[in-house]
C-alpha atoms as a PDB file:
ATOM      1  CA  UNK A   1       0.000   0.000   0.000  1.00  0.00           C
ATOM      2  CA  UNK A   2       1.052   3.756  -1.020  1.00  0.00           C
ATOM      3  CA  UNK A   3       1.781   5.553   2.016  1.00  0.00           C
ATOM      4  CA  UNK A   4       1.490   8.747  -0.046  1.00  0.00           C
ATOM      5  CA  UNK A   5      -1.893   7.763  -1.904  1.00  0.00           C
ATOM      6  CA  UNK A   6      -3.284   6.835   1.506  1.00  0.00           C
ATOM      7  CA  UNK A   7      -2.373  10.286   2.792  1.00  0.00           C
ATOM      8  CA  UNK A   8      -3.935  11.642  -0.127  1.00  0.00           C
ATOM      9  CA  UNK A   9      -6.858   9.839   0.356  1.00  0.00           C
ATOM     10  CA  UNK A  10      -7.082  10.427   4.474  1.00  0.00           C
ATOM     11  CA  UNK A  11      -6.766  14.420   3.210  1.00  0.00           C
ATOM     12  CA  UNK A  12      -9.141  14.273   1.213  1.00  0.00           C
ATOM     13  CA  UNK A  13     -11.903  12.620   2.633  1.00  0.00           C
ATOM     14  CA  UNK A  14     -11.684  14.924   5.652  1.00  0.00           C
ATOM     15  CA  UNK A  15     -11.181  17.929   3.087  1.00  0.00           C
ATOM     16  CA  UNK A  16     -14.840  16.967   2.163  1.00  0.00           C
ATOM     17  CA  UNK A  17     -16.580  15.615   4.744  1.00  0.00           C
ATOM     18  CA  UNK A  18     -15.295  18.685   7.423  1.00  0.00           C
ATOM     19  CA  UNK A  19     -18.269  20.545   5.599  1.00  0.00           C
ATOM     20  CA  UNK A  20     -20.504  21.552   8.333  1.00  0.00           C
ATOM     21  CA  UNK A  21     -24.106  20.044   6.671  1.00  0.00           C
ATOM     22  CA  UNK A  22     -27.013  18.050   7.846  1.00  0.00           C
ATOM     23  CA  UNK A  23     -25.021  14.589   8.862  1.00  0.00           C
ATOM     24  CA  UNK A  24     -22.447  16.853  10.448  1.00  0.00           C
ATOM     25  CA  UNK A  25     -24.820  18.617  12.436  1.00  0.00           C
ATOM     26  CA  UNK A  26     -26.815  15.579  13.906  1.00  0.00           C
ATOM     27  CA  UNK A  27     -23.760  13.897  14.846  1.00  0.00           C
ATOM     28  CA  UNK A  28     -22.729  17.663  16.913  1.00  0.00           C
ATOM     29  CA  UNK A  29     -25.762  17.864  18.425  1.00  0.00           C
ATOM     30  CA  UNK A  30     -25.768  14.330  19.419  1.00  0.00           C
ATOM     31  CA  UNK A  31     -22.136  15.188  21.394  1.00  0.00           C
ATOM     32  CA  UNK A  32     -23.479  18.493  22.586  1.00  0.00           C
ATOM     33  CA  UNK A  33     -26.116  16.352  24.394  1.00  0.00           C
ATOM     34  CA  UNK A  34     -23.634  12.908  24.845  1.00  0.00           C
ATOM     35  CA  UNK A  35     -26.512  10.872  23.795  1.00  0.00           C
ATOM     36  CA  UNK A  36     -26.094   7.826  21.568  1.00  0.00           C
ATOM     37  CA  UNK A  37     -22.401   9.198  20.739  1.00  0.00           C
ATOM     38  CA  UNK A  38     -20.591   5.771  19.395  1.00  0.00           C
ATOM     39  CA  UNK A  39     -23.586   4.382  17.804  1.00  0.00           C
ATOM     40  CA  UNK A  40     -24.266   7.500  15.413  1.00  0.00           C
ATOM     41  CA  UNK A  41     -20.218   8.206  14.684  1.00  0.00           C
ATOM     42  CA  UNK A  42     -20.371   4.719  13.863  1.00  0.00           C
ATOM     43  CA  UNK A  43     -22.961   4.422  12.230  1.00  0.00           C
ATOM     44  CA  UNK A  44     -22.028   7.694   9.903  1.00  0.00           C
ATOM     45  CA  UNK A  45     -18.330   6.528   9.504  1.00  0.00           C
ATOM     46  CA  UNK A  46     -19.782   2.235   8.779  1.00  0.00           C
ATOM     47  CA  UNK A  47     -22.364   4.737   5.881  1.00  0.00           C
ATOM     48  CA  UNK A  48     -19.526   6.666   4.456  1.00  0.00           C
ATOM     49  CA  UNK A  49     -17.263   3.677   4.012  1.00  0.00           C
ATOM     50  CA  UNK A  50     -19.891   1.620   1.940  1.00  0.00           C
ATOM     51  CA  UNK A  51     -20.492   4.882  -0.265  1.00  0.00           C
ATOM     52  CA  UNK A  52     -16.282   5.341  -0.477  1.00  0.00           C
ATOM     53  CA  UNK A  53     -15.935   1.819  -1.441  1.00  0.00           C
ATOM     54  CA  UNK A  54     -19.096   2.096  -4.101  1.00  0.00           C
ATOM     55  CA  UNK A  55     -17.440   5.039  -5.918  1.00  0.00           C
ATOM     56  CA  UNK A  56     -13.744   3.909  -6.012  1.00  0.00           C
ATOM     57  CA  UNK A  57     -14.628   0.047  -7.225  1.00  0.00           C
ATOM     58  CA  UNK A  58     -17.378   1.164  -9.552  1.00  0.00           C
ATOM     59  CA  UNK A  59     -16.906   4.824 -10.569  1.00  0.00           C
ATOM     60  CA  UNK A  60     -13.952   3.886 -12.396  1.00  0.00           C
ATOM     61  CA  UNK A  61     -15.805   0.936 -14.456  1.00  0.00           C
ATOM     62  CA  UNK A  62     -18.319   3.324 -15.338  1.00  0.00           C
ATOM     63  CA  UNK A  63     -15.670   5.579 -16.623  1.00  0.00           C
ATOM     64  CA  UNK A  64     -14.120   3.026 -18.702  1.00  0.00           C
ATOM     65  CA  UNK A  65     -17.409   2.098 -20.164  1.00  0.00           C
ATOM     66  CA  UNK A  66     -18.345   5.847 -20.878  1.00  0.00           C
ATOM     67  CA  UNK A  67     -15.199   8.022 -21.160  1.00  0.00           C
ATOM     68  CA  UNK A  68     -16.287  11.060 -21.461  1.00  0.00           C
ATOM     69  CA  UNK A  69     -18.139  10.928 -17.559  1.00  0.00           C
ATOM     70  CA  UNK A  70     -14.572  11.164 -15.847  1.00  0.00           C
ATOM     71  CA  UNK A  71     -14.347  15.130 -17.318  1.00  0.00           C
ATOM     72  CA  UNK A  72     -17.610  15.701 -16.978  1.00  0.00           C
ATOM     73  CA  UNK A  73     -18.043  14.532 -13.262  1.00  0.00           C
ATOM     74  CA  UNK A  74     -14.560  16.281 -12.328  1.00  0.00           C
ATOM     75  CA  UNK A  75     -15.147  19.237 -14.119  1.00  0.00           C
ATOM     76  CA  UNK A  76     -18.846  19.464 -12.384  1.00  0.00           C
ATOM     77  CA  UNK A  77     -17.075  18.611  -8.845  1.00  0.00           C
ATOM     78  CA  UNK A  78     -15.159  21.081  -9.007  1.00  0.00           C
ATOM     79  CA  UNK A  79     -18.033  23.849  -9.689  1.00  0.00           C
ATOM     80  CA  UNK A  80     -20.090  22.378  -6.956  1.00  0.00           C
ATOM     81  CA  UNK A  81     -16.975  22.637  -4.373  1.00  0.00           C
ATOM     82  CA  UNK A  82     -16.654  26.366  -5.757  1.00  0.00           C
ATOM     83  CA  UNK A  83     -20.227  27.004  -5.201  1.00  0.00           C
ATOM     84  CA  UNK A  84     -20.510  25.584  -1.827  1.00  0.00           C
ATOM     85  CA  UNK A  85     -16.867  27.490  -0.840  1.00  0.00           C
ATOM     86  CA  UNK A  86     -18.662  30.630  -1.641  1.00  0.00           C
ATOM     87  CA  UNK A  87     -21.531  29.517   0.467  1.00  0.00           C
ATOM     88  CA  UNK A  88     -19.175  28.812   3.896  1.00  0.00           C
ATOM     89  CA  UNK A  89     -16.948  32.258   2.367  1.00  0.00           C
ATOM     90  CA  UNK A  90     -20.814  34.307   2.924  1.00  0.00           C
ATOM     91  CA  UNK A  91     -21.447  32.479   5.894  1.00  0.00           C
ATOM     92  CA  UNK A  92     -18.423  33.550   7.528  1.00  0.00           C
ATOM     93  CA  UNK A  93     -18.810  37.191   6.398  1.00  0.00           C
ATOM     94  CA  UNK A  94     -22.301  37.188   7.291  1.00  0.00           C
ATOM     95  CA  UNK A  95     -23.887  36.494  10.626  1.00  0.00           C
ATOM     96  CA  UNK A  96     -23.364  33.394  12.310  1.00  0.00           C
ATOM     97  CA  UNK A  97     -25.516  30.359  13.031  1.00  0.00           C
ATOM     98  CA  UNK A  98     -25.050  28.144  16.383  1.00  0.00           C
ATOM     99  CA  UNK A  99     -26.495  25.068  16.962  1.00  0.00           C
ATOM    100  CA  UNK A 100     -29.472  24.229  19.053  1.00  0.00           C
ATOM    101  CA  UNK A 101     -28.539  22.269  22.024  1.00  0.00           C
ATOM    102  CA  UNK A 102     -31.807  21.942  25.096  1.00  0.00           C
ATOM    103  CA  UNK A 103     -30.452  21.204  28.111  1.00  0.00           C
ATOM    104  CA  UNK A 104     -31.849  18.768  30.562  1.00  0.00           C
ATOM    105  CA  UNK A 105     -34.005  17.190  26.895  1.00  0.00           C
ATOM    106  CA  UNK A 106     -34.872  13.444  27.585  1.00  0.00           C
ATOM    107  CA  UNK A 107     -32.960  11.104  25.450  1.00  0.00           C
ATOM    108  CA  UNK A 108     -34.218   9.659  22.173  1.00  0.00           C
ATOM    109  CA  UNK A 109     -34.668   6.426  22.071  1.00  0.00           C
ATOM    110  CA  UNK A 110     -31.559   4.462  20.251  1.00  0.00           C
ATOM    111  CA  UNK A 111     -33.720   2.943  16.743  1.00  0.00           C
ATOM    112  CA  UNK A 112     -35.358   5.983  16.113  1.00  0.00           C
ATOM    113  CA  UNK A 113     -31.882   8.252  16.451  1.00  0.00           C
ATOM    114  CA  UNK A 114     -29.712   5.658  14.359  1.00  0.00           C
ATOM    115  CA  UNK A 115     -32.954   5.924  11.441  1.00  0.00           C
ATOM    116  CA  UNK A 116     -32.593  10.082  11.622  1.00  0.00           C
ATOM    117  CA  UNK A 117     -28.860   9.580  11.266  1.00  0.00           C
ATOM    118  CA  UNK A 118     -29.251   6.736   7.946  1.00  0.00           C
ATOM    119  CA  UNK A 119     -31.740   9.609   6.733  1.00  0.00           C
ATOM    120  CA  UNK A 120     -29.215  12.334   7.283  1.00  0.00           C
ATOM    121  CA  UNK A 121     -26.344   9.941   5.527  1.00  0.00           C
ATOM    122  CA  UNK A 122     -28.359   8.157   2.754  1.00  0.00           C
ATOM    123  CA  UNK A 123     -31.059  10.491   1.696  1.00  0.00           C
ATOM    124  CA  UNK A 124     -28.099  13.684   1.291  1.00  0.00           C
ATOM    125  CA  UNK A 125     -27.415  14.014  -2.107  1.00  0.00           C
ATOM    126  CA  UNK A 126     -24.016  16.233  -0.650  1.00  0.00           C
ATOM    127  CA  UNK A 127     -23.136  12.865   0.555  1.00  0.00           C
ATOM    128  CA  UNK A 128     -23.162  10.735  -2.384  1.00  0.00           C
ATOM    129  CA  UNK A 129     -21.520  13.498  -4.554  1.00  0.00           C
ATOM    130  CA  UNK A 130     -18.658  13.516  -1.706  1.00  0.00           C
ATOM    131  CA  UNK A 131     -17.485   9.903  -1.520  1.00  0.00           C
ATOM    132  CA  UNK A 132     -19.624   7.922  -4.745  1.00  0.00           C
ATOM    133  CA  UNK A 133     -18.622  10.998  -7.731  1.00  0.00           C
ATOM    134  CA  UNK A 134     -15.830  13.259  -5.876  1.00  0.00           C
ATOM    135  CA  UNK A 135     -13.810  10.513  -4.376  1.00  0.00           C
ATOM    136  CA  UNK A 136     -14.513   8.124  -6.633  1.00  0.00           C
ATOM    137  CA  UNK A 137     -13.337  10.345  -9.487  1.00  0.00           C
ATOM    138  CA  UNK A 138     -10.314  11.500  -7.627  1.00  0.00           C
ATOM    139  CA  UNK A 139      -9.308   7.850  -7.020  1.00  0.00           C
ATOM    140  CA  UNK A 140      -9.335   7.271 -10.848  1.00  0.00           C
ATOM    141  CA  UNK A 141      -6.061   9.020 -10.905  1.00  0.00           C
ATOM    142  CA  UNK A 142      -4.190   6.522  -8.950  1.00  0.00           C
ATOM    143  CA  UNK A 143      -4.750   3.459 -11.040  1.00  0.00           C
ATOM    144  CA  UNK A 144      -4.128  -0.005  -9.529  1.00  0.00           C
ATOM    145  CA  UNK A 145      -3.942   2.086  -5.856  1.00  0.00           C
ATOM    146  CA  UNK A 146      -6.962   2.894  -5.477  1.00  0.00           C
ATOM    147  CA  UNK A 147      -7.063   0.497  -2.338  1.00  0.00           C
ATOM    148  CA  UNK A 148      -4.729   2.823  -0.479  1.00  0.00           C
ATOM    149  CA  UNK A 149      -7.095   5.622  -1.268  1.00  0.00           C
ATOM    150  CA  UNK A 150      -9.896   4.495  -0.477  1.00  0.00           C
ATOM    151  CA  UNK A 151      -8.137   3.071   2.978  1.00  0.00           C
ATOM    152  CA  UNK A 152      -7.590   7.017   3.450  1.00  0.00           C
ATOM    153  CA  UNK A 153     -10.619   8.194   2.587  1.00  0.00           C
ATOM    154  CA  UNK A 154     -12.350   5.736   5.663  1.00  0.00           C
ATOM    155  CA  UNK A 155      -9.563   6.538   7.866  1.00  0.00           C
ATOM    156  CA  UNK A 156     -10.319  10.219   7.361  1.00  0.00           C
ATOM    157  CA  UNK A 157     -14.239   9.584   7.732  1.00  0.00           C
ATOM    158  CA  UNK A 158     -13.616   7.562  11.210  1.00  0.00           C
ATOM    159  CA  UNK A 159     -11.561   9.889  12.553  1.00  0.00           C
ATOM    160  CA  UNK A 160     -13.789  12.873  11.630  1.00  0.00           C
ATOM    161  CA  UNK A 161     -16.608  11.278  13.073  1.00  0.00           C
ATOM    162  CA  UNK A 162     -15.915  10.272  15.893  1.00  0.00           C
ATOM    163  CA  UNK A 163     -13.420  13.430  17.122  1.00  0.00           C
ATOM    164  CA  UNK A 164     -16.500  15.522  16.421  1.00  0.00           C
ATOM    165  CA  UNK A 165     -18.485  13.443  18.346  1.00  0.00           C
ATOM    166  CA  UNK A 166     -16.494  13.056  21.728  1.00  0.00           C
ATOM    167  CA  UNK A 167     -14.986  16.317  21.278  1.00  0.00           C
ATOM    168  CA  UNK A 168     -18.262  18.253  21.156  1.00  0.00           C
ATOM    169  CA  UNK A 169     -18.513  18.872  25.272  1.00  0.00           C
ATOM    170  CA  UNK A 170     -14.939  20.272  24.899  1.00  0.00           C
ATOM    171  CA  UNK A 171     -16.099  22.469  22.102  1.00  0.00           C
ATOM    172  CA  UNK A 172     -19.195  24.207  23.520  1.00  0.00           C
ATOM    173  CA  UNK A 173     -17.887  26.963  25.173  1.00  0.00           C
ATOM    174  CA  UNK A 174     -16.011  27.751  21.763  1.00  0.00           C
ATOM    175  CA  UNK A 175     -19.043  27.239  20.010  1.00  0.00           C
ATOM    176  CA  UNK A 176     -20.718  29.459  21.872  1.00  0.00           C
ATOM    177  CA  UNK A 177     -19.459  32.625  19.918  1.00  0.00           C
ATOM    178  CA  UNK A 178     -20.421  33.789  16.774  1.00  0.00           C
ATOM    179  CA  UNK A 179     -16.535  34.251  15.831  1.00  0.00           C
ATOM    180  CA  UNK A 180     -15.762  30.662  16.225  1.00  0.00           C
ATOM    181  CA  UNK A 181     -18.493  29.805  13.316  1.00  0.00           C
ATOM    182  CA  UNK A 182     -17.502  32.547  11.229  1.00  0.00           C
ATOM    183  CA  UNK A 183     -13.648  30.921  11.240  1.00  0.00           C
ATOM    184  CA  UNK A 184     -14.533  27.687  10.877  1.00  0.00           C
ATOM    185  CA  UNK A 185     -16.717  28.468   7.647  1.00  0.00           C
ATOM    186  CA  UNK A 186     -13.973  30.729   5.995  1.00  0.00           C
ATOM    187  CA  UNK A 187     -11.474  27.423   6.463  1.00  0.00           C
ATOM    188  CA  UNK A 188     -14.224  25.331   4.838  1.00  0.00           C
ATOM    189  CA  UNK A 189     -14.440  27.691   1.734  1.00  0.00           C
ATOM    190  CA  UNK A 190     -10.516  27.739   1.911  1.00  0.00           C
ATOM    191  CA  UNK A 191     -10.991  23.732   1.708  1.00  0.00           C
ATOM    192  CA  UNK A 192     -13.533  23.453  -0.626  1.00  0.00           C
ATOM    193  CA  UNK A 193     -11.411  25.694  -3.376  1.00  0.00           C
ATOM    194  CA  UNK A 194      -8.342  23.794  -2.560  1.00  0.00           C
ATOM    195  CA  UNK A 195     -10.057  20.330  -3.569  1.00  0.00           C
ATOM    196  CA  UNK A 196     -11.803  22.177  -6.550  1.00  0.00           C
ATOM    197  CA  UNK A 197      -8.509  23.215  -8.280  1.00  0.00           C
ATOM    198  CA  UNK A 198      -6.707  20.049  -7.433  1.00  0.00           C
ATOM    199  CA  UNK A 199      -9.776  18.418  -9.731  1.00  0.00           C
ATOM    200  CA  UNK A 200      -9.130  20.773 -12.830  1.00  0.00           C
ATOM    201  CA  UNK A 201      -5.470  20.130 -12.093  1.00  0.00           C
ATOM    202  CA  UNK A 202      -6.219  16.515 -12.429  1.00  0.00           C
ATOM    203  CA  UNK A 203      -7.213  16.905 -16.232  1.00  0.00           C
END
């Protein structure tokens, strides 16, 4: 296995997936309120790595079969990362968001939490274009390693996961101020456009 494609792969799953959206924000809120914390980062991270592993073994059969997808799915990556790095860049210049958390709420029960968080994973087209299209495409240009990139890619998604998820009680405080969403958003945008030019690079 690559050492270097397997960084590449570790960097860029968590390039993508750092993208504060619906999945990320469940699994937040679930750490805010330390209910059901393992089974939902595992649950998201178990999720991601079926979708990684769907794209990178399939993605680039499809390719092969119809060549001119591998352009057109890069080229369209890359716009959508631009897009949504403009989206975080307003976000951070505008005002801020915080998340909800009620103290003292009653925890859900474990089924119907895990079913919210499948929704959240399954039903987000942002998370099929991530890992099946994104990551899939961006494994086509390691040929014959894409193994050690996809290995990456579900390294990256564990870790994310579950740090966000047990580090959430540490976070709150910093959370707490407008300032702290406002950096974090300019860093995705900064993230997003990084990704998007390594894509047109990639031609």
């Amino acid at each position: 296995m690559s050492l270097a494609i397997f960084v590449t792969g570790l960097t860029m799953g968590l390039g993508l997936i750092v993208a504060i959206g619906a999945q990320n924000a469940f699994v937040l809120r679930q750490g805010l309120r330390g209910q059901h914390v393992f089974a939902v980062c595992l649950t998201c991270a178990l999720s991601d790595a079926m979708l990684i592993l769907l794209g990178v073994t399939s993605f680039g059969r499809i390719a092969a079969w119809l060549p001119w997808i591998d352009p057109v799915m890069r080229y369209g990556g890359a716009a959508f990362l631009i897009a949504y790095g403009a989206r975080s860049l307003h976000s951070a210049l505008g005002p801020a968001g915080a998340l909800i958390v009620t103290e003292g709420s009653r925890p859900a029960p474990l089924g119907p939490t895990l079913l919210t968080c499948l929704a959240f994973t399954w039903l987000n087209p942002h998370v099929w274009l991530d890992t099946v299209v994104l990551l899939g495409t961006i494994s086509t240009r390691f040929p014959g390693q894409q193994a050690a990139f996809a290995a990456g890619a579900m390294s990256g998604s564990v870790l994310f996961f579950f740090a966000l998820g047990y580090a959430a009680r540490w976070l709150r405080p910093v959370f707490a101020r407008p300032s702290a969403w406002r950096v974090l958003e300019g860093l995705i945008a900064l993230v997003m456009w990084a990704i998007a030019l390594k894509l047109i690079r990639g031609a």
